[in-house]
Structure formats: structure tokens, C-alpha cells
Protein backbone atom coordinates (compact mmCIF):
# COMPACT_ATOMS: atom_id res chain seq x y z
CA UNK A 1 48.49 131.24 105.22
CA UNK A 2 46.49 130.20 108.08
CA UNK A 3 48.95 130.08 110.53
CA UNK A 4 49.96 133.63 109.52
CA UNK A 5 46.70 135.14 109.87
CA UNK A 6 46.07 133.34 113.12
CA UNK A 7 49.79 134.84 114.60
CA UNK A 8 48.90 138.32 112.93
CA UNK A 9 45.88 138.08 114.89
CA UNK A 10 47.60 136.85 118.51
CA UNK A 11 50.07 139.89 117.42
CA UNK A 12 47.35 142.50 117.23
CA UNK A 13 45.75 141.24 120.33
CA UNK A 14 48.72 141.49 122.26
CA UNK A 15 49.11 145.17 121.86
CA UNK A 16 45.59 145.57 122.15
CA UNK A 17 46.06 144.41 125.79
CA UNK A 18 49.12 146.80 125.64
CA UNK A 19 47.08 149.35 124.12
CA UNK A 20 44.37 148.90 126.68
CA UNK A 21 46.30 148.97 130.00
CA UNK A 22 47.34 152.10 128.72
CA UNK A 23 43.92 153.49 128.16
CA UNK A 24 42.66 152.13 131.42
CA UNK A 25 45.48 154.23 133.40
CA UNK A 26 44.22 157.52 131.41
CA UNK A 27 39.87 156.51 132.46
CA UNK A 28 39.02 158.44 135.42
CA UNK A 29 37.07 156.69 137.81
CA UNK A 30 33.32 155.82 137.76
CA UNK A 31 31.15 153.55 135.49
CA UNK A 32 33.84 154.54 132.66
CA UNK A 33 36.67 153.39 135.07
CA UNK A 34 34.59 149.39 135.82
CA UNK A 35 33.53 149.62 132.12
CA UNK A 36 36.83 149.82 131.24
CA UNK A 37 38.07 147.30 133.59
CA UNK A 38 35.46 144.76 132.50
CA UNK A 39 36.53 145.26 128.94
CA UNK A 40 40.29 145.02 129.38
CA UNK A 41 39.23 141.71 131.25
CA UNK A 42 37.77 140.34 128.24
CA UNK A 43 40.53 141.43 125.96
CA UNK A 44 42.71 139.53 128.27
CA UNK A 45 40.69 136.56 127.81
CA UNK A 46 40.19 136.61 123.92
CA UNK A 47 44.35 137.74 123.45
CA UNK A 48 44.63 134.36 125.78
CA UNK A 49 42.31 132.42 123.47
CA UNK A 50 44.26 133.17 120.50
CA UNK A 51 46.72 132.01 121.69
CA UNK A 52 45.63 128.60 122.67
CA UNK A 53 43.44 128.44 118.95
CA UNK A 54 46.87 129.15 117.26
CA UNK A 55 48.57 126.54 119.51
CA UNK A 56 45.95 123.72 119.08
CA UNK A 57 46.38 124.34 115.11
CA UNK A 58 49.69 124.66 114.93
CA UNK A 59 50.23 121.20 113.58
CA UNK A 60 47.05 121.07 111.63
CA UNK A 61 46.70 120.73 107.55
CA UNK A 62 45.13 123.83 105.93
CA UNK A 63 41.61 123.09 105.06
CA UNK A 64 38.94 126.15 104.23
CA UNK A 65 37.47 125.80 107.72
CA UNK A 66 41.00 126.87 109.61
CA UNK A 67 41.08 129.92 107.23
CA UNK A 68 37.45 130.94 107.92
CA UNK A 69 38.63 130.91 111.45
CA UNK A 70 41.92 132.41 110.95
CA UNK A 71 40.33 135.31 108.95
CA UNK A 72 37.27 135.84 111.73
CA UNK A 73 39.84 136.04 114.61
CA UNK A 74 42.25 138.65 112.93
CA UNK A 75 39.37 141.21 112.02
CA UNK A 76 38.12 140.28 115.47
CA UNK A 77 41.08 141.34 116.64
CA UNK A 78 41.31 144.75 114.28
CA UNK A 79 38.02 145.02 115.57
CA UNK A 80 38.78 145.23 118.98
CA UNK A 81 41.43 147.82 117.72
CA UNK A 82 38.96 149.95 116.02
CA UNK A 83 37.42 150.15 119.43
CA UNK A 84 40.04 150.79 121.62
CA UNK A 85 40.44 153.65 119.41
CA UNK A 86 37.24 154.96 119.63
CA UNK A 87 37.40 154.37 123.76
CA UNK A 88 40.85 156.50 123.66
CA UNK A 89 38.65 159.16 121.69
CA UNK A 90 35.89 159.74 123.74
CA UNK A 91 38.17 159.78 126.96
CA UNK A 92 40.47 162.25 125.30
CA UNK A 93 37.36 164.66 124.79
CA UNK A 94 36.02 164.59 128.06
């Protein structure tokens, strides 16, 4: 179960880097356009760090502490979705 929710979560992340190239291209210029760098950057870097949590587990035994941390980093992930979302929102209106 663990191992799901921690690929779910890499799986999500990936196409929120996806997702947010794509946004980045449709930010005009500005504070929005280095915002939105800076927080593509750090989607990078989380997407990255899922994947190196779900390879350093890979081989562990399921305990209650690997699902607490499978479970925080997919709704981190749908988090960062949720987000992204709102981002592509507020562009569209402006």
C-alpha cells in the first residue's frame, strides 16, 4: 500500500512538472514570470525527491511510519495540483 501511494504520488508530481512548464510558457513576464520560475524550480526539486524517497523505500517492510509518509507526500503532491490550478486561473483572467 505504501509503495503505491508513494508511486501515485511521484506520478502526480511528474505531471505537475508537466503541468507547470506549461503554465510557465502561458505567464507573461514580470514578478508573475520569476514567481513562476522559482516555483516550477521547487516542483522540480520535490518531483526529484519523490523519487529518491520512493527509491530508498523500495525494499523496505511496511511499518505505520512509511504510510504516514507515503500518505503526506501524495496530498503534498495533490496539493501542489490544487495550486497549479489556481496559478492557471488567475493567469487565465488577467
Amino acid at each position: 500500500m505504501e509503495k503505491l501511494a508513494l508511486l501515485l504520488g511521484l506520478l502526480v508530481m511528474v505531471y505537475n512538472v508537466l503541468y507547470g512548464f506549461r503554465l510557465k510558457r502561458a505567464i507573461p513576464g514580470g514578478v508573475m514570470g520569476e514567481r513562476g520560475g522559482q516555483m516550477l524550480g521547487l516542483i522540480v526539486f520535490f518531483a526529484l525527491a519523490y523519487l529518491v524517497v520512493l527509491i530508498l523505500t523500495w525494499n523496505e517492510p511496511s511499518s505505520l511510519l512509511l504510510f504516514l509518509l507515503s500518505l503526506i507526500l501524495l496530498l503534498g503532491a495533490v496539493f501542489v495540483y490544487m495550486v497549479l490550478r489556481l496559478v492557471d486561473a488567475i493567469v487565465a483572467s488577467l
